[in-house]
N, C-alpha and C. Protein backbone atom coordinates (compact mmCIF):
# COMPACT_ATOMS: atom_id res chain seq x y z
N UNK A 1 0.84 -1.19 0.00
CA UNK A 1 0.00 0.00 0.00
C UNK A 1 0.87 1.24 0.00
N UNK A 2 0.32 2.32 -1.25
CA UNK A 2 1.65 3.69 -0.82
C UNK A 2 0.74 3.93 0.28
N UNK A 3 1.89 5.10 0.84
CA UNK A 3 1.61 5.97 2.33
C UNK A 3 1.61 7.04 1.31
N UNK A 4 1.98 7.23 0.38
CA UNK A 4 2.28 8.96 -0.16
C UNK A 4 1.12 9.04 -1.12
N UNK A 5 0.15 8.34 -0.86
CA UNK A 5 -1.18 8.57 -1.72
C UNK A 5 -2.06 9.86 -1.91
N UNK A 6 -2.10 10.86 -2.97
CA UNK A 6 -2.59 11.94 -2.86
C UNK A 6 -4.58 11.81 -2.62
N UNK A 7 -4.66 12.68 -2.35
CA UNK A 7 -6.07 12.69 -1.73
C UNK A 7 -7.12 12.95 -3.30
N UNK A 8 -8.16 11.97 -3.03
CA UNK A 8 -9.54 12.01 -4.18
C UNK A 8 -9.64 13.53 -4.22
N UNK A 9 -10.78 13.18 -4.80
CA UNK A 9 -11.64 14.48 -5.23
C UNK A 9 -12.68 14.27 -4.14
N UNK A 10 -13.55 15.43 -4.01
CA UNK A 10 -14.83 15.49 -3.00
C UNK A 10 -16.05 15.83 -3.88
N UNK A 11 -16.93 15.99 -3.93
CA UNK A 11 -18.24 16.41 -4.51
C UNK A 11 -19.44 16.06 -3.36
N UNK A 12 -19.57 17.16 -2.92
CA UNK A 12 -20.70 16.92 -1.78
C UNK A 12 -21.80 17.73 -2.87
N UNK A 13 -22.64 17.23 -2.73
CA UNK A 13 -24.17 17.92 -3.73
C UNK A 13 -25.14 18.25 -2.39
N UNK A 14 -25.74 19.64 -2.18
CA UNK A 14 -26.62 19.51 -1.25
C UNK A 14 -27.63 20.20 -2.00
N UNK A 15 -29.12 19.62 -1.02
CA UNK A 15 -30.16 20.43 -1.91
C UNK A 15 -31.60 19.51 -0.73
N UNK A 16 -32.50 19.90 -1.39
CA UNK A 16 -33.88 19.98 -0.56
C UNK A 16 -34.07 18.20 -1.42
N UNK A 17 -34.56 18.03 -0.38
CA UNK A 17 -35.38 16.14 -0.89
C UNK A 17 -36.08 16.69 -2.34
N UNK A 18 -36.01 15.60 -3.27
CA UNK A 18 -36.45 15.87 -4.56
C UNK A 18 -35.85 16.79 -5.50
N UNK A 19 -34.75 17.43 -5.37
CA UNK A 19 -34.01 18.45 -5.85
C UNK A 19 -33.35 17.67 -7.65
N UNK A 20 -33.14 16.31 -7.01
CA UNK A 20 -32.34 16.01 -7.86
C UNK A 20 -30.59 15.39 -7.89
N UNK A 21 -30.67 15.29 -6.21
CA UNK A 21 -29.17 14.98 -5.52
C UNK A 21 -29.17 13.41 -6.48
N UNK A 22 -29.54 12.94 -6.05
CA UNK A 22 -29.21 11.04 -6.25
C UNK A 22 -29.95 11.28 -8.32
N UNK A 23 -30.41 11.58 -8.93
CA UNK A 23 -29.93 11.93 -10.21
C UNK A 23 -28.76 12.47 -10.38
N UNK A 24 -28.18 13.25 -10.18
CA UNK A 24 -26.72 14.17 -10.44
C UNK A 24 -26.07 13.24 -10.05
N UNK A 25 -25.63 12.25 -8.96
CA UNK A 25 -25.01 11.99 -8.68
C UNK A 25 -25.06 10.65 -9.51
N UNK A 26 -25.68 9.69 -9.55
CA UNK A 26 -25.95 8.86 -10.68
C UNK A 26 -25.21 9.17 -12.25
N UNK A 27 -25.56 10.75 -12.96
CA UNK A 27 -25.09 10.98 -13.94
C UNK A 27 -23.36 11.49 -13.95
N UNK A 28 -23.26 11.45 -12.24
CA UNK A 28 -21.49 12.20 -12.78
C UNK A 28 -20.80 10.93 -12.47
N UNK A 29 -21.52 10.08 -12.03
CA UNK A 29 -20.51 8.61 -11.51
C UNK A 29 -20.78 8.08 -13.42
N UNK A 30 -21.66 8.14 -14.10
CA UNK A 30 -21.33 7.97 -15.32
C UNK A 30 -20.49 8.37 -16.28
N UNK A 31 -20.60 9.86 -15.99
CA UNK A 31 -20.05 10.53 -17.17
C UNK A 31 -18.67 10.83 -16.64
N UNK A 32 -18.12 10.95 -15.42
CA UNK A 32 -16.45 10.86 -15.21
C UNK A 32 -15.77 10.12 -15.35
N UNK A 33 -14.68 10.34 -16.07
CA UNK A 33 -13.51 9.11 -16.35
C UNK A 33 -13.04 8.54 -15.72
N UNK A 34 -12.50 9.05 -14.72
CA UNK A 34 -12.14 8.34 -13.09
C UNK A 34 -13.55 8.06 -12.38
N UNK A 35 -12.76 7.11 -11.72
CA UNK A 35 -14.20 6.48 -10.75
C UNK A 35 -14.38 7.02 -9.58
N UNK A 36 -15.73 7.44 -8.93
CA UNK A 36 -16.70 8.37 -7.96
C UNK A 36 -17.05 7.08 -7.34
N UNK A 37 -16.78 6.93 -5.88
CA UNK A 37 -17.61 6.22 -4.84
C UNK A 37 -18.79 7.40 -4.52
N UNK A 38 -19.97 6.31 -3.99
CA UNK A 38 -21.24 6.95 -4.02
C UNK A 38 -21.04 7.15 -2.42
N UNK A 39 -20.47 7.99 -1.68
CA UNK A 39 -21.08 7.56 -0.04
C UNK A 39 -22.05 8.90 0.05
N UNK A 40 -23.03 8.56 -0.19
CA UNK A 40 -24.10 9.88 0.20
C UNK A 40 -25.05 9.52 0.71
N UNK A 41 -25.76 10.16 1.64
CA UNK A 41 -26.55 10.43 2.85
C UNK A 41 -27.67 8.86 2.80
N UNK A 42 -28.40 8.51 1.60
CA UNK A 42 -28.56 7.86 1.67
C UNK A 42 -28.62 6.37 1.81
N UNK A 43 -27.37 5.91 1.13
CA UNK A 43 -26.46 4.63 1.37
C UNK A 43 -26.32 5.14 3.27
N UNK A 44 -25.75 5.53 3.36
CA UNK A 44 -25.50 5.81 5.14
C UNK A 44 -27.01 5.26 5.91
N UNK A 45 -28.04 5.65 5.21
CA UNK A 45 -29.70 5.58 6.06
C UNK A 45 -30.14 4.33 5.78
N UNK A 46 -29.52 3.29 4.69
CA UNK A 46 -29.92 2.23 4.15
C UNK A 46 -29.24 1.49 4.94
N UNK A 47 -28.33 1.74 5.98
CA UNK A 47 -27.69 1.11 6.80
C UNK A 47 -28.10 0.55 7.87
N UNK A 48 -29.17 1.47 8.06
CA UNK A 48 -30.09 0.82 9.75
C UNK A 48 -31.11 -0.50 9.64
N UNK A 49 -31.43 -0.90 10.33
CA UNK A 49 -32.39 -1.76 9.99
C UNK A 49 -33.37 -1.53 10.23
N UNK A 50 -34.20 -2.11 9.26
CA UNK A 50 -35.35 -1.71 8.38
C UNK A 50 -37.01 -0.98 9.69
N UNK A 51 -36.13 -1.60 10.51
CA UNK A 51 -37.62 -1.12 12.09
C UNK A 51 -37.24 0.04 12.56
N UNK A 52 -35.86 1.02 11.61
CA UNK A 52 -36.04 2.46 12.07
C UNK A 52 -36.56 3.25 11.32
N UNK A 53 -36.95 3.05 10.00
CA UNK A 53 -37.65 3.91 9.42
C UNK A 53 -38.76 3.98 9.58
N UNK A 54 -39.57 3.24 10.91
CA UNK A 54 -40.97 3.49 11.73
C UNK A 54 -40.67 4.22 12.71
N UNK A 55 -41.62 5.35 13.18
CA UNK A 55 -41.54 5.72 14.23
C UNK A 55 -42.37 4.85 15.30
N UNK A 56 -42.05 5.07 16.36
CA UNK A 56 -41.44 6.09 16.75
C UNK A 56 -39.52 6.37 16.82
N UNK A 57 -38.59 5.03 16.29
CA UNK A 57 -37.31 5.08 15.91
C UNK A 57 -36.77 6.05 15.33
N UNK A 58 -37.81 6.46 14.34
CA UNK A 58 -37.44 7.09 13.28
C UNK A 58 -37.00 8.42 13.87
N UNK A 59 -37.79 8.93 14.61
CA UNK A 59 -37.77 10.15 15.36
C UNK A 59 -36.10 10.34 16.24
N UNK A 60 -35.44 9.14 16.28
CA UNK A 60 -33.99 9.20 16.44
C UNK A 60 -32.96 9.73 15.67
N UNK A 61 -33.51 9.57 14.30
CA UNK A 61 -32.61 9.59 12.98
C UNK A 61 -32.81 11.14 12.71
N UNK A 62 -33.86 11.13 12.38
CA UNK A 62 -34.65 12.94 12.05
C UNK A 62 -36.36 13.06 12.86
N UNK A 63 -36.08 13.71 13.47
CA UNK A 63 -37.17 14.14 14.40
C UNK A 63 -38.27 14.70 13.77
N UNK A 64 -38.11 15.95 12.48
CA UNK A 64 -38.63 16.68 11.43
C UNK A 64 -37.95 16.94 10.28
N UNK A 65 -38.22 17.11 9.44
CA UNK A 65 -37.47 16.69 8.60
C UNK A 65 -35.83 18.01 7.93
N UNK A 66 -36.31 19.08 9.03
CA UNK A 66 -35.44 19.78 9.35
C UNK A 66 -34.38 19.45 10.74
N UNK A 67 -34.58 18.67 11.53
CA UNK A 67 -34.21 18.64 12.68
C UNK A 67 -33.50 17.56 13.16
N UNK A 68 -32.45 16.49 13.13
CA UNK A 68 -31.65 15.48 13.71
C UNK A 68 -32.15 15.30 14.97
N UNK A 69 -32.23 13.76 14.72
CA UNK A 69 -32.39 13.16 16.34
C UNK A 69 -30.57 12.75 16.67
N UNK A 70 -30.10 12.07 17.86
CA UNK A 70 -29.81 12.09 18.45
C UNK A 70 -28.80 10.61 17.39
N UNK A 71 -29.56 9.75 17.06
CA UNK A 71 -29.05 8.70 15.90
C UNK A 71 -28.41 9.68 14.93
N UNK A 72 -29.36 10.27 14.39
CA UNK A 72 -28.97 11.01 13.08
C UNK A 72 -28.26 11.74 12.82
N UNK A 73 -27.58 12.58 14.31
CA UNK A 73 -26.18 13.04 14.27
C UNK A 73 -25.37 12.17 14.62
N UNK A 74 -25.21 10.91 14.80
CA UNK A 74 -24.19 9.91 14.84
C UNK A 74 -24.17 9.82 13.68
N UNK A 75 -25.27 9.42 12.69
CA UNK A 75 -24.75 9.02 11.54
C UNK A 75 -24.30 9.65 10.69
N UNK A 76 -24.74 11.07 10.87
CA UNK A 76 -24.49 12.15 9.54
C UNK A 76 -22.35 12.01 9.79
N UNK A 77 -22.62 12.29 11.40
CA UNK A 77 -20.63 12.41 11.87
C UNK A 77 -20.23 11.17 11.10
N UNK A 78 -20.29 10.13 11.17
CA UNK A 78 -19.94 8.95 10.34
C UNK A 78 -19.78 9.03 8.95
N UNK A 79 -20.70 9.35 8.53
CA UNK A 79 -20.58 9.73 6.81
C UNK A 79 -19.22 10.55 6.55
N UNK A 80 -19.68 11.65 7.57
CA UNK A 80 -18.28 13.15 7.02
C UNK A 80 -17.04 12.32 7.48
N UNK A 81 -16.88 11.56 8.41
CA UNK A 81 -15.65 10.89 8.57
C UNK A 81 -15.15 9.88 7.18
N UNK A 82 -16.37 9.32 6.81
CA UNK A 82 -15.89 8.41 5.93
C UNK A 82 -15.48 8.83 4.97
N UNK A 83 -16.40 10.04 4.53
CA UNK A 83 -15.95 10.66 3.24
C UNK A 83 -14.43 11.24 3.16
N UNK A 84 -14.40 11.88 4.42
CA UNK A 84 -12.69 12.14 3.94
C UNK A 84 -11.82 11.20 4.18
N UNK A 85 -12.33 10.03 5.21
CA UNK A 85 -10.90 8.72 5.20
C UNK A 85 -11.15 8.41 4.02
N UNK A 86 -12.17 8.52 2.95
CA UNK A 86 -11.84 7.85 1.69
C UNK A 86 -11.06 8.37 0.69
N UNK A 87 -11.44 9.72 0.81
CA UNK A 87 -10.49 10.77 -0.06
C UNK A 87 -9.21 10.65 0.38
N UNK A 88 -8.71 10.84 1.69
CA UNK A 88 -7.55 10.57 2.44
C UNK A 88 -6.59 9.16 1.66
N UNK A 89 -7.29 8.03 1.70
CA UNK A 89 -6.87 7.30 0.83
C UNK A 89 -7.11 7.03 -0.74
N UNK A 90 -6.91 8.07 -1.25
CA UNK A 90 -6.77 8.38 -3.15
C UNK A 90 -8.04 7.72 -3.72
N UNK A 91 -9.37 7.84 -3.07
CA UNK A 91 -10.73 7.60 -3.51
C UNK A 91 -11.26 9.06 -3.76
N UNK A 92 -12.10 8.97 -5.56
CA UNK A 92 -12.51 10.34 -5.19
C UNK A 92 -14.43 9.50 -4.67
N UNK A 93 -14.86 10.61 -4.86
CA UNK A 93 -16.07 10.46 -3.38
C UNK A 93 -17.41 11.21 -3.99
N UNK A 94 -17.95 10.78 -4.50
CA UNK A 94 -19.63 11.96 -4.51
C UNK A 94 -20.72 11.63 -3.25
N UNK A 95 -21.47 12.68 -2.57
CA UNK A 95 -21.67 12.31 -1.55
C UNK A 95 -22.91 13.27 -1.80
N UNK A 96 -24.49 12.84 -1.58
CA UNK A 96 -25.49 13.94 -1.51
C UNK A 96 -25.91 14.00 -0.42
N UNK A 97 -26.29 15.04 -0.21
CA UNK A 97 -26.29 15.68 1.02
C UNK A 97 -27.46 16.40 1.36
N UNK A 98 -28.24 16.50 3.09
CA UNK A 98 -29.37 17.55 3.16
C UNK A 98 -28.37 18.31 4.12
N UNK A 99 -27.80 19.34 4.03
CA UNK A 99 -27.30 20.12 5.27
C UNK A 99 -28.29 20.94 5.76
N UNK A 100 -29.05 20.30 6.96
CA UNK A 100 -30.08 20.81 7.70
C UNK A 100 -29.59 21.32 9.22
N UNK A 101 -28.50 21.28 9.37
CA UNK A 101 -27.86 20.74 10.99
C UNK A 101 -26.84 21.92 10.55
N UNK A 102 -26.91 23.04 11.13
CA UNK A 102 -25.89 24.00 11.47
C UNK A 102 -24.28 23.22 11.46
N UNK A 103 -24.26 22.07 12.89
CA UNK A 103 -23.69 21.19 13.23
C UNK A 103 -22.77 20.47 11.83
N UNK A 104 -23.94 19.66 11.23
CA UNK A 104 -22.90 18.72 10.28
C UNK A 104 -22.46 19.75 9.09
N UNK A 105 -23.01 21.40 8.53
CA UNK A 105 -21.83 22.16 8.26
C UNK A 105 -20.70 22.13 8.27
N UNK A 106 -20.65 22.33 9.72
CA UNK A 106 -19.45 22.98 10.57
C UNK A 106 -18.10 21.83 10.69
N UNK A 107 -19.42 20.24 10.64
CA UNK A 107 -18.07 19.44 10.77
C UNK A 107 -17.89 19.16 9.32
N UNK A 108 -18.79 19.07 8.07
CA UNK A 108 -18.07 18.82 6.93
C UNK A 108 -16.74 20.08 6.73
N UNK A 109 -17.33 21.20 7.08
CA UNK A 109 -15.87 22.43 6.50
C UNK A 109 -15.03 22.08 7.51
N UNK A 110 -15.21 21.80 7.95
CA UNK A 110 -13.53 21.03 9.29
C UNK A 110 -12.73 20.25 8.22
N UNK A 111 -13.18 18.81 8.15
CA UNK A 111 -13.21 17.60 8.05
C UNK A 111 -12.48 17.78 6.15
N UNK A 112 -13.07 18.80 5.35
CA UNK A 112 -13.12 18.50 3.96
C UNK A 112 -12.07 19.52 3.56
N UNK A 113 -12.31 20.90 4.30
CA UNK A 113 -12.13 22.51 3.56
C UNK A 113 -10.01 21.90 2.78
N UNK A 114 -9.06 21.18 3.91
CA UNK A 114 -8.04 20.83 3.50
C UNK A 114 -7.95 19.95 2.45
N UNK A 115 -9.00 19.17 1.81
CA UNK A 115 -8.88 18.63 0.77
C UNK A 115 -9.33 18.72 -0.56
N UNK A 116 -9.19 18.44 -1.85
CA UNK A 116 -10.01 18.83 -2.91
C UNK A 116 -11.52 18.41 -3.08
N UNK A 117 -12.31 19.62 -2.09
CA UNK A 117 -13.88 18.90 -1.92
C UNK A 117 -14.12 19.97 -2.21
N UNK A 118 -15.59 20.15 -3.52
CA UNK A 118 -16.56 20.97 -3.99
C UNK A 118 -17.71 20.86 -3.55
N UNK A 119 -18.37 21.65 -3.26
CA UNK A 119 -19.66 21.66 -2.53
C UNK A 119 -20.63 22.32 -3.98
N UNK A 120 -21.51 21.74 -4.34
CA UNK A 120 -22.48 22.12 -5.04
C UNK A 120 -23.75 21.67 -4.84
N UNK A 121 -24.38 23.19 -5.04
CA UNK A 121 -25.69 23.38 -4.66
C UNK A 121 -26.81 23.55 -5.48
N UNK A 122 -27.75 22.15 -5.28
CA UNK A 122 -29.24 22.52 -5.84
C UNK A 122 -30.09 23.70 -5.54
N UNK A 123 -30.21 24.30 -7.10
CA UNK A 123 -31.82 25.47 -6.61
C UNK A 123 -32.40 24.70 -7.11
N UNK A 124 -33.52 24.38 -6.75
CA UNK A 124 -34.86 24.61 -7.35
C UNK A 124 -36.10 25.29 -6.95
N UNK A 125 -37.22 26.06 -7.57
CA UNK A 125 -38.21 26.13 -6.70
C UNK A 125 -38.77 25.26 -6.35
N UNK A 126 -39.82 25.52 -4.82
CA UNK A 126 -40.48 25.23 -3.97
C UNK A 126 -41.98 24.63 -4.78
N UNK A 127 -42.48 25.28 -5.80
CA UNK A 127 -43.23 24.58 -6.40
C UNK A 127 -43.07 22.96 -7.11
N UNK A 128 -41.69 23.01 -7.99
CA UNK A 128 -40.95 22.11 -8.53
C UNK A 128 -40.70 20.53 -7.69
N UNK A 129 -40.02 20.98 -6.42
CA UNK A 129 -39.41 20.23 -5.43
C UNK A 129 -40.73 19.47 -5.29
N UNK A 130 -42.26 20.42 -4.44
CA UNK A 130 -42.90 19.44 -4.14
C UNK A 130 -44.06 18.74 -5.06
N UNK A 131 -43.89 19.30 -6.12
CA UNK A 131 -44.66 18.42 -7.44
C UNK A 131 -43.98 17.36 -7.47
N UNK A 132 -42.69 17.19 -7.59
CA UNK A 132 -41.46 15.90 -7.72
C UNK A 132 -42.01 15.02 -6.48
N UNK A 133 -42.04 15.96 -5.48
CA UNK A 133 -42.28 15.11 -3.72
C UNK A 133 -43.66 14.00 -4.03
N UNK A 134 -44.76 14.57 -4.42
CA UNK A 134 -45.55 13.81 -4.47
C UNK A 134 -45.52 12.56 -5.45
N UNK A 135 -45.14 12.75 -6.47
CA UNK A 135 -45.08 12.04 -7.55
C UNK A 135 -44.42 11.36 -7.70
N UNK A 136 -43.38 11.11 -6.83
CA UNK A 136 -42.51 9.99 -6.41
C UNK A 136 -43.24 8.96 -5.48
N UNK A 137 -43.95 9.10 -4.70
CA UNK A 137 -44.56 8.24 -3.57
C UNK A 137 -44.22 7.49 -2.25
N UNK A 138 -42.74 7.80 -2.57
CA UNK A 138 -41.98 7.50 -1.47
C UNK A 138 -41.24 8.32 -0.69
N UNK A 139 -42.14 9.66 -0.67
CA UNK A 139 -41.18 10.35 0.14
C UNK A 139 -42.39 11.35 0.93
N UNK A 140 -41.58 11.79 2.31
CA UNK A 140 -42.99 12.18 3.57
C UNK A 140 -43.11 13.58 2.71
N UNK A 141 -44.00 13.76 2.40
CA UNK A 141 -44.82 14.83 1.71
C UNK A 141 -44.67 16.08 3.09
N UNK A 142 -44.55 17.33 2.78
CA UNK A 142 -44.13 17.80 3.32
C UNK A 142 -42.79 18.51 3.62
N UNK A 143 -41.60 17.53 3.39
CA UNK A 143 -40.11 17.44 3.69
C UNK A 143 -39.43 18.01 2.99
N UNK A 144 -40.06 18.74 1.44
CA UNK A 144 -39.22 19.34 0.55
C UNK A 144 -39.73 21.05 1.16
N UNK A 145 -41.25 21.32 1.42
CA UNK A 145 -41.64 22.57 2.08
C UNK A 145 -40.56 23.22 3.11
N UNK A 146 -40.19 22.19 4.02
CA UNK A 146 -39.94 22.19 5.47
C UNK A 146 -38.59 22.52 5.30
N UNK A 147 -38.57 21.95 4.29
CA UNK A 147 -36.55 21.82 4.16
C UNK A 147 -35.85 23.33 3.09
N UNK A 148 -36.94 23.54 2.18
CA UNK A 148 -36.51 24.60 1.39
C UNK A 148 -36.00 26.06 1.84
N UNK A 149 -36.53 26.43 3.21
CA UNK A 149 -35.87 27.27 3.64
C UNK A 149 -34.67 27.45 4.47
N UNK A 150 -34.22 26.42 4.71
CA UNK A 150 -32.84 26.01 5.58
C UNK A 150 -31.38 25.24 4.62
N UNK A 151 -32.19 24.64 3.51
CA UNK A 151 -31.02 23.76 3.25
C UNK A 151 -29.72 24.79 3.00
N UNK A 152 -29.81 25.83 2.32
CA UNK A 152 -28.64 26.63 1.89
C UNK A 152 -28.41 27.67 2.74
N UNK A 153 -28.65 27.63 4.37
CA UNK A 153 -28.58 28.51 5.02
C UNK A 153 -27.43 28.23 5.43
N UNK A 154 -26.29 27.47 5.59
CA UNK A 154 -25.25 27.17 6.21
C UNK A 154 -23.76 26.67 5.56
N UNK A 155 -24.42 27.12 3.68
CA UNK A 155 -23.90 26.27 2.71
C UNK A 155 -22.82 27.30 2.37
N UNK A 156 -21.62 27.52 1.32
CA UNK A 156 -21.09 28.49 0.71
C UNK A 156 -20.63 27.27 -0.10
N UNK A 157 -21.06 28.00 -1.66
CA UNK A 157 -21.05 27.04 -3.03
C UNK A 157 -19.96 26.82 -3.85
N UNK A 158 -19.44 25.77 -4.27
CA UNK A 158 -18.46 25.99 -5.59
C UNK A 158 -19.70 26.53 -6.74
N UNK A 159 -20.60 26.11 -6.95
CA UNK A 159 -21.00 25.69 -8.22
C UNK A 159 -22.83 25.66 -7.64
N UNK A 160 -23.43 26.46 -8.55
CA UNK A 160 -25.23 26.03 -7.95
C UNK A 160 -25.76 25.97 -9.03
N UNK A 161 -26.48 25.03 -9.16
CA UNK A 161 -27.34 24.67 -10.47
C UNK A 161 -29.09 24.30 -9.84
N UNK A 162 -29.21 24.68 -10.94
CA UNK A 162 -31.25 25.07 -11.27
C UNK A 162 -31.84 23.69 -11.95
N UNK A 163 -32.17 22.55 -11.14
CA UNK A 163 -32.44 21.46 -11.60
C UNK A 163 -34.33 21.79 -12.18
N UNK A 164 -34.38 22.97 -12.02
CA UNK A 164 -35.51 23.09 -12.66
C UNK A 164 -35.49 23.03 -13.91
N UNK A 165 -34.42 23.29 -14.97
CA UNK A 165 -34.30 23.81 -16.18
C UNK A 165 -33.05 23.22 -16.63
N UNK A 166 -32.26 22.23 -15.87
CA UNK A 166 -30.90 21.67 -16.19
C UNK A 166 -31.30 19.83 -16.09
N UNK A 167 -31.12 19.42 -17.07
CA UNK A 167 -30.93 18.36 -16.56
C UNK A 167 -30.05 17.31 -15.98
N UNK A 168 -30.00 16.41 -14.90
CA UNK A 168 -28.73 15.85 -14.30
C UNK A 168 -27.88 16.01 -15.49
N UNK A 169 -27.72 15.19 -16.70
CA UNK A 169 -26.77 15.12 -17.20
C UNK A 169 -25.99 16.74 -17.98
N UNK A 170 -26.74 17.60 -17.75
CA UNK A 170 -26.07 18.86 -18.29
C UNK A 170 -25.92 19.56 -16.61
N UNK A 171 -26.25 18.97 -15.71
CA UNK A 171 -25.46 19.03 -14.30
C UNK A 171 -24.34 18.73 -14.01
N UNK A 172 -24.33 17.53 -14.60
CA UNK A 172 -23.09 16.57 -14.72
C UNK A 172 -21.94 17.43 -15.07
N UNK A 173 -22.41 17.93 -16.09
CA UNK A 173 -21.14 18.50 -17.81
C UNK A 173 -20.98 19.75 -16.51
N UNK A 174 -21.32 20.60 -16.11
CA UNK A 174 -21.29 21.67 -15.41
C UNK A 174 -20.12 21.43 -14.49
N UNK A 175 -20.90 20.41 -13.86
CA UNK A 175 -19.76 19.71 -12.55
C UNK A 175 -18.29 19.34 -13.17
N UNK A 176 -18.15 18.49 -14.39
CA UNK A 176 -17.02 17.94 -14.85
C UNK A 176 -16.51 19.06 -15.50
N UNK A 177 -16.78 20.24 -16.02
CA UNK A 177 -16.11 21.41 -16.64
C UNK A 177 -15.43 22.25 -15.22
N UNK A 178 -16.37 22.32 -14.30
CA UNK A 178 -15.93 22.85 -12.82
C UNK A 178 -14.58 22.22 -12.71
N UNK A 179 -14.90 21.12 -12.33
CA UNK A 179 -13.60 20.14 -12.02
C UNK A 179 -11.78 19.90 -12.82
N UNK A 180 -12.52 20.31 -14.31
CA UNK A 180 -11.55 19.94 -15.06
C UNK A 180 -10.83 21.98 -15.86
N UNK A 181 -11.49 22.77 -15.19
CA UNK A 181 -11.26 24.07 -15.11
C UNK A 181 -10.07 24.17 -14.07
N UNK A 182 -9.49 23.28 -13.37
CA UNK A 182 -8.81 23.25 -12.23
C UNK A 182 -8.84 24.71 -11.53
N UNK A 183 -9.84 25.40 -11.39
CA UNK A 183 -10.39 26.11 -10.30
C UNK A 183 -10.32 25.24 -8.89
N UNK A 184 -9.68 25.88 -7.93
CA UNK A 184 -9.44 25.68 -6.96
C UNK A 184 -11.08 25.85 -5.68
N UNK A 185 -10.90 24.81 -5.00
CA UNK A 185 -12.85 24.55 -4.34
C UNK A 185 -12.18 25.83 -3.13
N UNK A 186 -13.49 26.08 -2.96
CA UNK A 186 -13.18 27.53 -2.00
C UNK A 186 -14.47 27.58 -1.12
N UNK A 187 -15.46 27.07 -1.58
CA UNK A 187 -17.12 26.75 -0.60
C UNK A 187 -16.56 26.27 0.64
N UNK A 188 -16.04 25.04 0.77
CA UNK A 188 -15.76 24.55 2.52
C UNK A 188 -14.57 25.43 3.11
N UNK A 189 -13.68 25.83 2.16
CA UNK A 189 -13.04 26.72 3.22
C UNK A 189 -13.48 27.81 3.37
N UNK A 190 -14.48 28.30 2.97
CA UNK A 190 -14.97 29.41 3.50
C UNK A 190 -16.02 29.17 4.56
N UNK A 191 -16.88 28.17 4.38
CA UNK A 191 -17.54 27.71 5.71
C UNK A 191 -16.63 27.25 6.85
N UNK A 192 -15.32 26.73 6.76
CA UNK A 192 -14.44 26.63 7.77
C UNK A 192 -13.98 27.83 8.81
N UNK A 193 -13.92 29.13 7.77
CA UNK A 193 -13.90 30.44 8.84
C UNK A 193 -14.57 30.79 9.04
């Protein structure tokens, strides 16, 4: 194994449930030449077993769908750890994200701001999000409302895209022109100060 292994790439995507995170992220693990591990928020939640996504458990994980239970900041800390021991060891990393938690901010710009991690951010409107919310069927109706006014309150962006009018894969091209612009990521270190 080298020890002198330079560090992945990062791509944290944040945005409101239904935004379009797990599309984007789907289309850039396609369309990049180098290979993207998926560790994002959801692989992490697919982890519990299956009697916490009832409440009253559930209410451990996320209380509202703005608000972490007491689980759910264990797990979110777990994720941000993993993501950079993976980058740490020459994995690059796409990771989607709800930054609802002041908290898991503060520890992703710790944890990331020293390494090559881009933070990009879903707009969409509030109309958009919860037309998507319903019409999916699997998701608590409600959670894109609740969430639209917080998700980008704690964020500072490489890169923000309008999944209203973009589609993942011209998200994608956005992201991989970002990347391959060798523009230097500046979003987590600026949430770091």
């Amino acid at each position: 194994m080298s020890v002198n292994t330079l560090p992945g790439t990062i791509i944290v995507i944040n945005g409101v449930t239904s935004s379009g995170k797990s599309s984007l992220l789907a289309a850039l693990q396609d369309r990049s030449a180098a290979p993207y591990l998926d560790a994002g928020i959801d692989k992490f939640m697919w982890m519990l077993p299956a009697r916490y996504f009832k409440r009253p458990l559930w209410d451990g994980v996320l209380c509202t769908p703005v608000e972490a239970g007491e689980l759910g900041h264990r797990l979110a800390s777990g994720m941000h750890q993993s993501i950079e021991r993976l980058a740490r060891s020459g994995n690059n990393v796409i990771a989607d994200h709800i930054l609802i938690e002041r908290a898991w901010a503060a520890e992703l710009a710790t944890l990331l701001a020293p390494l090559p991690a881009y933070l990009i951010g879903l707009i969409c409107p509030l109309e958009v999000v919860e037309a998507r919310e319903r019409s999916r069927g699997d998701r608590t109706l409600g959670s894109a409302k609740a969430q639209h006014p917080v998700i980008h309150r704690y964020a500072h962006y490489d890169l923000e895209l309008d999944t209203s009018v973009l589609s993942p894969e011209r998200c994608a091209n956005q992201v991989i022109a970002l990347l391959e612009s060798g523009a230097s990521p500046r979003g987590f270190a600026r949430m770091a100060r």
